[in-house]
N, C-alpha and C. Protein backbone atom coordinates (compact mmCIF):
# COMPACT_ATOMS: atom_id res chain seq x y z
N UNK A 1 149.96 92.41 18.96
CA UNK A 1 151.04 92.38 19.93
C UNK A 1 150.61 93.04 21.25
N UNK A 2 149.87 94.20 21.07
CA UNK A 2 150.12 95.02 22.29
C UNK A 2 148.61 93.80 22.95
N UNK A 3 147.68 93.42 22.04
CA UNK A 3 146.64 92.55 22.98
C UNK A 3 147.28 91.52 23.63
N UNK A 4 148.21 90.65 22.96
CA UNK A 4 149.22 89.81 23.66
C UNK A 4 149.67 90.41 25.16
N UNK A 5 150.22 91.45 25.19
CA UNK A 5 150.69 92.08 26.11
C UNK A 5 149.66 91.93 27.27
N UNK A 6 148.59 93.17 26.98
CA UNK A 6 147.43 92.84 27.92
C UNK A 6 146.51 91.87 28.59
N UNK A 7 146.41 90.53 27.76
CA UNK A 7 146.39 89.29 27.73
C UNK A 7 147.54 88.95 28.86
N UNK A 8 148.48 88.49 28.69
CA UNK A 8 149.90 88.39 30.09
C UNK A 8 149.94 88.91 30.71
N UNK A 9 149.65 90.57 30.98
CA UNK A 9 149.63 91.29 32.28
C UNK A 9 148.38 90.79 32.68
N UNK A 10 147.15 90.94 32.45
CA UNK A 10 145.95 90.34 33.21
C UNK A 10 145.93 89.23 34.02
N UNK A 11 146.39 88.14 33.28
CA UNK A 11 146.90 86.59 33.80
C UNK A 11 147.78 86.82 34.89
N UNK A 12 149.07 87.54 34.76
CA UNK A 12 149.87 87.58 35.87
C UNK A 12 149.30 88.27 36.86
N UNK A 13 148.27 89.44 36.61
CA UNK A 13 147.53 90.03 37.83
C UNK A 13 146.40 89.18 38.30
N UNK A 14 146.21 88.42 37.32
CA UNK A 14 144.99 87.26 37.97
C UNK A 14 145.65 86.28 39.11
N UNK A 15 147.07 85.94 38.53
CA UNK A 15 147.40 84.75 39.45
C UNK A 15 148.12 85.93 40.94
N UNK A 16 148.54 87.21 40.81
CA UNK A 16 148.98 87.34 42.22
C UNK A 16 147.42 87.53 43.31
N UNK A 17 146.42 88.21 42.52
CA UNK A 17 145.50 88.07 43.26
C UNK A 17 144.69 86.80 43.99
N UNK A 18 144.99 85.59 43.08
CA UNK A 18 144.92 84.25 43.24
C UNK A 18 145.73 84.27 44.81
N UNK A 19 146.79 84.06 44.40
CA UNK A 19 148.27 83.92 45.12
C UNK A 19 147.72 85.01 46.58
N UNK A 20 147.63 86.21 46.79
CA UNK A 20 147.44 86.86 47.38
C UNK A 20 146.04 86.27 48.73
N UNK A 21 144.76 85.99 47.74
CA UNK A 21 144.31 85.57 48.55
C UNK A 21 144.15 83.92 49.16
N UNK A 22 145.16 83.30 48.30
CA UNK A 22 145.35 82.10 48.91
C UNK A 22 146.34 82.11 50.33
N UNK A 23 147.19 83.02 50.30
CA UNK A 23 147.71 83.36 51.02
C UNK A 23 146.53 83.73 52.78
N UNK A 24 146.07 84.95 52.12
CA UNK A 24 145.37 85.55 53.52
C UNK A 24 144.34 84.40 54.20
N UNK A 25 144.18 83.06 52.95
CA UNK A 25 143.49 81.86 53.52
C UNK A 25 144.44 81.44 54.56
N UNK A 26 145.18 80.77 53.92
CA UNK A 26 146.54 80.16 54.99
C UNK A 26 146.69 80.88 56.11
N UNK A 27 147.03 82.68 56.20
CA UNK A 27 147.03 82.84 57.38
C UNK A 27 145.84 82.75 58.52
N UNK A 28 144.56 83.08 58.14
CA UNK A 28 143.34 82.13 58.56
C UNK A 28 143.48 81.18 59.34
N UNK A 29 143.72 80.15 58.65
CA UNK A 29 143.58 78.89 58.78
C UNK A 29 144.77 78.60 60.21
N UNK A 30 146.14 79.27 59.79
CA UNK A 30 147.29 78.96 61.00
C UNK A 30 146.91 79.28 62.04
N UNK A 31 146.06 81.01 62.20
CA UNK A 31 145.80 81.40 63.54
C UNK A 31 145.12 80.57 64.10
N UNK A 32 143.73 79.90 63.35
CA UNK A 32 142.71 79.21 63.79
C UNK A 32 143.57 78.02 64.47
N UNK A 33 144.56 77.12 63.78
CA UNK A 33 145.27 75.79 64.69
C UNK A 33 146.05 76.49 65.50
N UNK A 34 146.68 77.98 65.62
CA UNK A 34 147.90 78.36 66.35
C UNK A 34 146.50 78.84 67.80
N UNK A 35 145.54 79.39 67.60
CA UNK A 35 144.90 79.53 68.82
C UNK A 35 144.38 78.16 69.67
N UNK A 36 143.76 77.07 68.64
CA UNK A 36 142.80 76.01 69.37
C UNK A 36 144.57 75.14 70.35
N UNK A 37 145.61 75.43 69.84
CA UNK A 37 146.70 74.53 70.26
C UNK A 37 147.08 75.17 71.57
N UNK A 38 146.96 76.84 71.99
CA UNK A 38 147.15 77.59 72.65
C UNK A 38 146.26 77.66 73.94
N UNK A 39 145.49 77.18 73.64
CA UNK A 39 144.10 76.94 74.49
C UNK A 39 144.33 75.16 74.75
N UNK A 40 144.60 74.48 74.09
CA UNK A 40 144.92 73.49 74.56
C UNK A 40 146.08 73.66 76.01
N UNK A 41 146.79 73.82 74.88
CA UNK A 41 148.26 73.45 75.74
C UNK A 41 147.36 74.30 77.53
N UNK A 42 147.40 75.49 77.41
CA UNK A 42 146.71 76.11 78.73
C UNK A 42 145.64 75.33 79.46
N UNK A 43 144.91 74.95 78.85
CA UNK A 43 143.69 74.06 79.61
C UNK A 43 143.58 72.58 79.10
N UNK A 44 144.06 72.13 78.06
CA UNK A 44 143.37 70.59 77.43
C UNK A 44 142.43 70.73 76.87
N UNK A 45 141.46 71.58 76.92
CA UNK A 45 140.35 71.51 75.80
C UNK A 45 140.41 72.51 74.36
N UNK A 46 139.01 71.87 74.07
CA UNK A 46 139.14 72.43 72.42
C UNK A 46 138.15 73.38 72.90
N UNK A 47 138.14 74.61 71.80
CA UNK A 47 137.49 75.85 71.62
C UNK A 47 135.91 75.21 72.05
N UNK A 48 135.49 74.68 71.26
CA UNK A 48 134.30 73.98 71.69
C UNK A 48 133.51 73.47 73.24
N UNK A 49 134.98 73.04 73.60
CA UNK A 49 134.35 72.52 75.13
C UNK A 49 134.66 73.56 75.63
N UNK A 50 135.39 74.85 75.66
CA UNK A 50 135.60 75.86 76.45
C UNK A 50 134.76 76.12 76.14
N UNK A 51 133.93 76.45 75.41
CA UNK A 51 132.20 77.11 74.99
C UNK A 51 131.31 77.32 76.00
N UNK A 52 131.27 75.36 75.51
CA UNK A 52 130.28 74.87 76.61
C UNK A 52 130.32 75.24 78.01
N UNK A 53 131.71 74.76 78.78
CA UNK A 53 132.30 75.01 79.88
C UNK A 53 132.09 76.50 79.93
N UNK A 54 132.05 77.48 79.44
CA UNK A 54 131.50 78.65 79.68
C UNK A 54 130.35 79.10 79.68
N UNK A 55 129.47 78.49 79.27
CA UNK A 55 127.93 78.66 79.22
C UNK A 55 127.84 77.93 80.32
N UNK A 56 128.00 76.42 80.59
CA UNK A 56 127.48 76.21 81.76
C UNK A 56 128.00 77.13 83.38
N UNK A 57 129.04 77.97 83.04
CA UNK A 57 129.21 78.23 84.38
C UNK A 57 128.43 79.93 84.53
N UNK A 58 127.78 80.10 83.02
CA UNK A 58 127.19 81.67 83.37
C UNK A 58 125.95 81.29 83.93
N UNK A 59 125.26 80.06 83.90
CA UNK A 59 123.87 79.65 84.54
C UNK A 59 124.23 78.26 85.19
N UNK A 60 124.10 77.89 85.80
CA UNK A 60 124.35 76.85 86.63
C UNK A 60 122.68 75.99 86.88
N UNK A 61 121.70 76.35 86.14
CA UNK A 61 120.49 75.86 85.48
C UNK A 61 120.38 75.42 84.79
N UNK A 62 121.68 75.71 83.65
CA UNK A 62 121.70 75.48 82.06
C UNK A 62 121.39 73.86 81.99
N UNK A 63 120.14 73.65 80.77
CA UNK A 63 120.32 71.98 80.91
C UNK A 63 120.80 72.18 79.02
N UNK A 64 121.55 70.96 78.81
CA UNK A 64 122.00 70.67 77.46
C UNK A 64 121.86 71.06 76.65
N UNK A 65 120.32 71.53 76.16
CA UNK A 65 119.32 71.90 75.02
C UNK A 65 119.74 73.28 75.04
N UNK A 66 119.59 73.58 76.74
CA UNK A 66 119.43 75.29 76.35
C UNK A 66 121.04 76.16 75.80
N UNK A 67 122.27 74.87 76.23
CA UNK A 67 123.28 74.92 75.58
C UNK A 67 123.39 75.25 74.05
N UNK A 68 122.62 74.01 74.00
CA UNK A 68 122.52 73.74 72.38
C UNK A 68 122.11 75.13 71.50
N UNK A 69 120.61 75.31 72.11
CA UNK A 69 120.42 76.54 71.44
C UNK A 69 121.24 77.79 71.40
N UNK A 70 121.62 77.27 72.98
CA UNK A 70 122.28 79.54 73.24
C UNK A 70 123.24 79.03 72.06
N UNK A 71 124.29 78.11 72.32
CA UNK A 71 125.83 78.41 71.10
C UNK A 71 125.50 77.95 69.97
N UNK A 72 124.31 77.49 69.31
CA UNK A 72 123.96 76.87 67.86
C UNK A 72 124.70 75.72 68.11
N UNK A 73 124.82 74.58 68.74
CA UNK A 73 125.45 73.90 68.03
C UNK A 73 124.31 72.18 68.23
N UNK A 74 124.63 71.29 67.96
CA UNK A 74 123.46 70.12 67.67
C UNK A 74 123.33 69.99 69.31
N UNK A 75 122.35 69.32 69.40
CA UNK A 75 121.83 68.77 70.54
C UNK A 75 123.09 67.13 71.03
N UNK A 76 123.44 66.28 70.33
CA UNK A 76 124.28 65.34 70.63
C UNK A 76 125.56 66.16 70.77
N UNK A 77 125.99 67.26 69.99
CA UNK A 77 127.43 67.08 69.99
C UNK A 77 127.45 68.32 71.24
N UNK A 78 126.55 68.59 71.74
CA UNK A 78 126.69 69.12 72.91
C UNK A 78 126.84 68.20 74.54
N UNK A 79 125.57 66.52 74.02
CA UNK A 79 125.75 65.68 75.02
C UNK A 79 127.38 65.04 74.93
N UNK A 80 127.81 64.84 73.57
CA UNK A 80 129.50 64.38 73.63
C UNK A 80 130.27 65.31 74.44
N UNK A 81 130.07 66.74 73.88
CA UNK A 81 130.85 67.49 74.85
C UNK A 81 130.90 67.41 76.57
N UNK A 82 129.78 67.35 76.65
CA UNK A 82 129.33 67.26 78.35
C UNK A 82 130.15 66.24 79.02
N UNK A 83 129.76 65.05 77.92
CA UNK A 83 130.85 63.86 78.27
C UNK A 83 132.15 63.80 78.72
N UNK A 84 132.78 64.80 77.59
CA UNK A 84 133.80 64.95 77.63
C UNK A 84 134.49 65.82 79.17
N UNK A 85 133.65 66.61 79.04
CA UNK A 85 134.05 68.00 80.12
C UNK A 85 134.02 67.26 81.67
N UNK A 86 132.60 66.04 81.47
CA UNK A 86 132.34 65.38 82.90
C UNK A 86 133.74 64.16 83.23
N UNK A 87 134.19 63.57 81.99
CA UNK A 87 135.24 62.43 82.32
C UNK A 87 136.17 63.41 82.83
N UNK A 88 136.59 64.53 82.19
CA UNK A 88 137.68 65.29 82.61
C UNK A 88 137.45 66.16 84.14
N UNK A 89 136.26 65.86 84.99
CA UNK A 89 135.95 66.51 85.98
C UNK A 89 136.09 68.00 85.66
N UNK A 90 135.39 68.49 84.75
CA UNK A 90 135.73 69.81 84.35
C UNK A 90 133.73 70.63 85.13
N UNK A 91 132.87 69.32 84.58
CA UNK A 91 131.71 69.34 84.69
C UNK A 91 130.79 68.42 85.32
N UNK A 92 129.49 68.59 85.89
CA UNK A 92 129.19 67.47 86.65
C UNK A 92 127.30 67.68 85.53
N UNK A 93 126.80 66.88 85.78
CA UNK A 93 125.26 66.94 85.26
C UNK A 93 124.59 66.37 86.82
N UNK A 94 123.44 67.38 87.22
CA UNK A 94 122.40 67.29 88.52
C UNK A 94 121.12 66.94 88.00
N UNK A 95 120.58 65.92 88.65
CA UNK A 95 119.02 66.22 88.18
C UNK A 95 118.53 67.25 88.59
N UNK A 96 117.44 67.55 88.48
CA UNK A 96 116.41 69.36 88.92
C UNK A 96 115.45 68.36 89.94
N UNK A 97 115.60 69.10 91.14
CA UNK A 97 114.90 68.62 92.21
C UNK A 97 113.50 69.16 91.73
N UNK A 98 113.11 69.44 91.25
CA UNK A 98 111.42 69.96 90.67
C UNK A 98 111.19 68.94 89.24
N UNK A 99 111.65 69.00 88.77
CA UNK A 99 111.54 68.24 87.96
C UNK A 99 112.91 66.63 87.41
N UNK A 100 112.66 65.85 87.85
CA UNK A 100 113.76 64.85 87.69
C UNK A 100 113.93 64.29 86.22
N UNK A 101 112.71 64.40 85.35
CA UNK A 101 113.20 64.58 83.97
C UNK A 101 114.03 65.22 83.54
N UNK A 102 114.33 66.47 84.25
CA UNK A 102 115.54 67.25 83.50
C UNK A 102 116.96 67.26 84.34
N UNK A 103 117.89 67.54 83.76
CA UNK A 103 119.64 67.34 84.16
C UNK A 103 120.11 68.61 83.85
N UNK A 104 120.63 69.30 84.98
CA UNK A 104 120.92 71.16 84.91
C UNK A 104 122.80 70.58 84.77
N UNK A 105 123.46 71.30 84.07
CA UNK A 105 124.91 71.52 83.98
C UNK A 105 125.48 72.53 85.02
N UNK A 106 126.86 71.58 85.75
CA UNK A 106 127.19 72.70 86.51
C UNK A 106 128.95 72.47 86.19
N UNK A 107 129.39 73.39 86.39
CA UNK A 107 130.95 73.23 86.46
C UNK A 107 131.62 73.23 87.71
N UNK A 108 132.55 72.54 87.46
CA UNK A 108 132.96 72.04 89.28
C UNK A 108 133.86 72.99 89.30
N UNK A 109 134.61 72.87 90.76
CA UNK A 109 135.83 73.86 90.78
C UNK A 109 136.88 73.46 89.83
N UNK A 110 137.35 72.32 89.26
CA UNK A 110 138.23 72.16 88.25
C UNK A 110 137.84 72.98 87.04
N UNK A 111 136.01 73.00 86.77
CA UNK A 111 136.19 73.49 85.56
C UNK A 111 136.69 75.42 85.50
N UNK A 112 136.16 75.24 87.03
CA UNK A 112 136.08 76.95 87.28
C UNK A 112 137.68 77.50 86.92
N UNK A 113 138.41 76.34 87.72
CA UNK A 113 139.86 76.70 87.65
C UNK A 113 140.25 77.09 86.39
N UNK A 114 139.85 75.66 85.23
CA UNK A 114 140.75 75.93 83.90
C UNK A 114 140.07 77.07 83.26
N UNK A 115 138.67 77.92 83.49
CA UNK A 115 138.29 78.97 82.91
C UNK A 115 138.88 79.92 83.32
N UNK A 116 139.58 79.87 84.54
CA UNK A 116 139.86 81.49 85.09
C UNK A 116 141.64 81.56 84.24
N UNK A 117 142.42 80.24 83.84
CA UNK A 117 143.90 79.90 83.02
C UNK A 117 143.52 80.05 81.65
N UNK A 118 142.41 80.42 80.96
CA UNK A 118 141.96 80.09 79.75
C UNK A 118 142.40 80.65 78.78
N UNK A 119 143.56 80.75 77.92
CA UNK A 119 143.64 82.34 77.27
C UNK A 119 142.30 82.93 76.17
N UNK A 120 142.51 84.01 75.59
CA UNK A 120 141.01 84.73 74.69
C UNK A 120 141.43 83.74 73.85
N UNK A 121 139.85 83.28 73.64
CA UNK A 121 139.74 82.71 72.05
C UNK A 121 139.37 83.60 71.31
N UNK A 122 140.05 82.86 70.30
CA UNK A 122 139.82 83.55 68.81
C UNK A 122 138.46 83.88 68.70
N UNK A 123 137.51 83.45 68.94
CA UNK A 123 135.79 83.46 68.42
C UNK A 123 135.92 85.22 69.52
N UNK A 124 136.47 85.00 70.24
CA UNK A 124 135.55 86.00 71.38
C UNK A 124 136.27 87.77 70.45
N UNK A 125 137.62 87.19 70.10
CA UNK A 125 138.37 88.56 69.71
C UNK A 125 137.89 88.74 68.21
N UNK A 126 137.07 88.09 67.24
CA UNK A 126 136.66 88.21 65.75
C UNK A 126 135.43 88.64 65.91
N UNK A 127 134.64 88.20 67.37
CA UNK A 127 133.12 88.74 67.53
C UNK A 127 133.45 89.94 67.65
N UNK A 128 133.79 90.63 68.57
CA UNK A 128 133.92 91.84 69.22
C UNK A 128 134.77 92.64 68.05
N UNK A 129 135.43 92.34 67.42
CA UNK A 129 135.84 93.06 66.28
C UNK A 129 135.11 93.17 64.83
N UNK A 130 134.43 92.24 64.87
CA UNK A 130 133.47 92.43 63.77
C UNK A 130 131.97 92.72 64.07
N UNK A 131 131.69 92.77 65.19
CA UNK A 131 130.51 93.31 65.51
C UNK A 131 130.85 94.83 65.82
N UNK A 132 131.88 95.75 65.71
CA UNK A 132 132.35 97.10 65.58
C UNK A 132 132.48 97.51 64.31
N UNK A 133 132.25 96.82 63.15
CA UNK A 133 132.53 96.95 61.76
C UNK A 133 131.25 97.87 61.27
N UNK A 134 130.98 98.47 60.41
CA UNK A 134 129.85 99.39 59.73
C UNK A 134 128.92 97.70 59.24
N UNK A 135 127.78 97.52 59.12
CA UNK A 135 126.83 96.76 58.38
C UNK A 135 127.23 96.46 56.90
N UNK A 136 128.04 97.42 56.28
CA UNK A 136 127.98 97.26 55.21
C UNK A 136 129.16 96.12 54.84
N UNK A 137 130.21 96.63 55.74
CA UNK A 137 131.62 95.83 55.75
C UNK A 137 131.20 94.36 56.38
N UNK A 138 130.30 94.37 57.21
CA UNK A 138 129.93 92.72 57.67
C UNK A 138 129.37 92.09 56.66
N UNK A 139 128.58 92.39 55.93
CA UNK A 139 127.90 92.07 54.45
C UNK A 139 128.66 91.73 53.87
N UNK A 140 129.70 92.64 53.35
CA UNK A 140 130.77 92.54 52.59
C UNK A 140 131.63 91.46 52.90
N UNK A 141 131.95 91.16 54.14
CA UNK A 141 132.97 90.52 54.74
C UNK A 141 132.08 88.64 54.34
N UNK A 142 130.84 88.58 55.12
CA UNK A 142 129.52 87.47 54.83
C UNK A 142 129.86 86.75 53.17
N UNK A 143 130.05 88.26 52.43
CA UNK A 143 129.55 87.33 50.96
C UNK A 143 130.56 87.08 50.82
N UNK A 144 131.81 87.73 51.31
CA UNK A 144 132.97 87.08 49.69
C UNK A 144 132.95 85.45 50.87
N UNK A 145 132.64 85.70 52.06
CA UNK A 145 133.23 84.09 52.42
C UNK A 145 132.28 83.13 52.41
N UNK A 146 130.84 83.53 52.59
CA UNK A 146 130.10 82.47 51.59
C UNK A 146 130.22 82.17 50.05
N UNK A 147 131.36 83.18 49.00
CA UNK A 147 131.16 82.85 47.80
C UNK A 147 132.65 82.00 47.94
N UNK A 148 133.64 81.92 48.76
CA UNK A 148 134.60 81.60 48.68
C UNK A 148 134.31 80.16 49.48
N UNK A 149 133.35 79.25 50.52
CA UNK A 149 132.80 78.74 50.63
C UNK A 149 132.36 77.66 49.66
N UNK A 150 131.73 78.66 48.70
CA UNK A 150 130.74 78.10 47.39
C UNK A 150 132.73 77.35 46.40
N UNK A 151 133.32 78.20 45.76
CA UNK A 151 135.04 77.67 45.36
C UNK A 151 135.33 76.99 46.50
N UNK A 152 135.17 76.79 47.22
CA UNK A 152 135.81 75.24 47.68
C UNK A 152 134.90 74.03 48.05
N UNK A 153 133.82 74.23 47.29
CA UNK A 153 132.50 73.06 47.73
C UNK A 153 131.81 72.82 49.43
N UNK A 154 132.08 73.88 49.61
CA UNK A 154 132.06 73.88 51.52
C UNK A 154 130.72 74.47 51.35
N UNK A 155 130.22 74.65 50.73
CA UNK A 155 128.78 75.76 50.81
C UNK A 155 127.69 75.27 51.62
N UNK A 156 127.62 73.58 51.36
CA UNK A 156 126.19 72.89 51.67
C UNK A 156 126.61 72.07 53.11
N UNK A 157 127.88 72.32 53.73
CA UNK A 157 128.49 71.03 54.92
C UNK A 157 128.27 72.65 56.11
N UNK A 158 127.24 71.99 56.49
CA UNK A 158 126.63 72.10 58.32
C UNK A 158 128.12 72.75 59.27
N UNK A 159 128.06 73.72 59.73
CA UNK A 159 128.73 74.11 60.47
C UNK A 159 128.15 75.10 61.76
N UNK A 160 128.68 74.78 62.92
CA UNK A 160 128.56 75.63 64.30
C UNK A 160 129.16 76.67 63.86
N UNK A 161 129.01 77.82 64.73
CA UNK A 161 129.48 79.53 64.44
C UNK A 161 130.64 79.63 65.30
N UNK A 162 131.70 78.46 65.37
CA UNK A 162 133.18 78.55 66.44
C UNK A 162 134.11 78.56 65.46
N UNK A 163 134.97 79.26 65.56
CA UNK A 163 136.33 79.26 64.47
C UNK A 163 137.22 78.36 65.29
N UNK A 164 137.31 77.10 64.71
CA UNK A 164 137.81 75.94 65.46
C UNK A 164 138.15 75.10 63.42
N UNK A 165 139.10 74.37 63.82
CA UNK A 165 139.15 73.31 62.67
C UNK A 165 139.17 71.81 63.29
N UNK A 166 138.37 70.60 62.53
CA UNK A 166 138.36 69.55 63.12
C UNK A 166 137.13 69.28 63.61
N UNK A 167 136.46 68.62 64.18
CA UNK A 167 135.45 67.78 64.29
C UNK A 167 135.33 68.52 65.91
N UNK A 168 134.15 69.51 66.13
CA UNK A 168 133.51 70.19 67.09
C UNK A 168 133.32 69.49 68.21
N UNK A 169 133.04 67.95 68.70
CA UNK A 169 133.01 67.15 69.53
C UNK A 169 134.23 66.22 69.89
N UNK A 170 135.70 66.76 69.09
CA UNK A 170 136.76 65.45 69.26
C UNK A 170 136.82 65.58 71.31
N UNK A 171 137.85 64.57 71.27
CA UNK A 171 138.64 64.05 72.81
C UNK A 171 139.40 66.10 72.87
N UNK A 172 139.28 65.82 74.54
CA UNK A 172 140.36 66.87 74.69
C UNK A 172 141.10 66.53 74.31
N UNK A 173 142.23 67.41 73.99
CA UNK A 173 143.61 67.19 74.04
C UNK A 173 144.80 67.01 74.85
């Protein structure tokens, strides 16, 4: 009887901890659509093209690649972005008068405008707060969400380092 007992309390403490952190997922997940919608609505773009649009306006040299590398993200879904940022006159692409093989990124005054209306993204306020954390707690923080990653089959699918949901290159909004 009394193993019965312990048996049912375990289970019920298994499922609030279940419950508990399915929960702190969800709230995750809301901030992540309640910020990228917030940043929309303010500018039209996604976390992503504000990225970009911010890298290109800290170097006005920047060509695509060196995009690519500074924010990790692929080499195409940085040329989609560009695309995107240039239909929206946010961005323009120059050839390099020294070299005409290469195309430097610049942001026009539109893009300058919607950066200076931009509100904080989420990426900028989770960096700066977790890069203040002890080493041990970033570790800590790393594994349970690569093992929680691994429980939802997400372990092996390619991802950029932007807390964004949705496809990193969609249309503005």
């Amino acid at each position: 009887m009394a193993e019965a007992l312990q048996t049912d309390t375990r289970e019920v403490m298994d499922r609030q901890i279940t419950d508990q952190t399915l929960r702190a997922l969800r709230r995750i997940l809301r901030v992540t659509d309640q910020g990228g919608r917030k940043l929309a609505a303010a500018t039209g773009l996604t976390p992503s093209q504000l990225m970009v649009l911010q890298q290109i306006e800290r170097d006005d040299t920047m060509t695509p690649s060196a995009v690519a590398t500074t924010l990790k993200f692929g080499q195409a879904t940085v040329t989609n972005i560009v695309d995107k940022l240039e239909a929206a006159g946010f961005a323009r692409r120059q050839r390099s008068e020294r070299d005409k093989r290469q195309v430097h990124l610049q942001a026009t005054d539109a893009g300058r405008a919607v950066l200076a209306q931009a509100p904080d993204l989420l990426q900028e306020r989770f960096r700066d707060r977790f890069e203040a954390l002890a080493a041990w707690e970033q570790t800590m923080i790393l594994a349970g969400l690569e093992r929680l990653g691994y429980l939802l089959d997400a372990a092996d699918i390619d991802a950029a380092p932007l807390i964004d949901t949705g496809i990193i290159d969609r249309d503005i909004e």
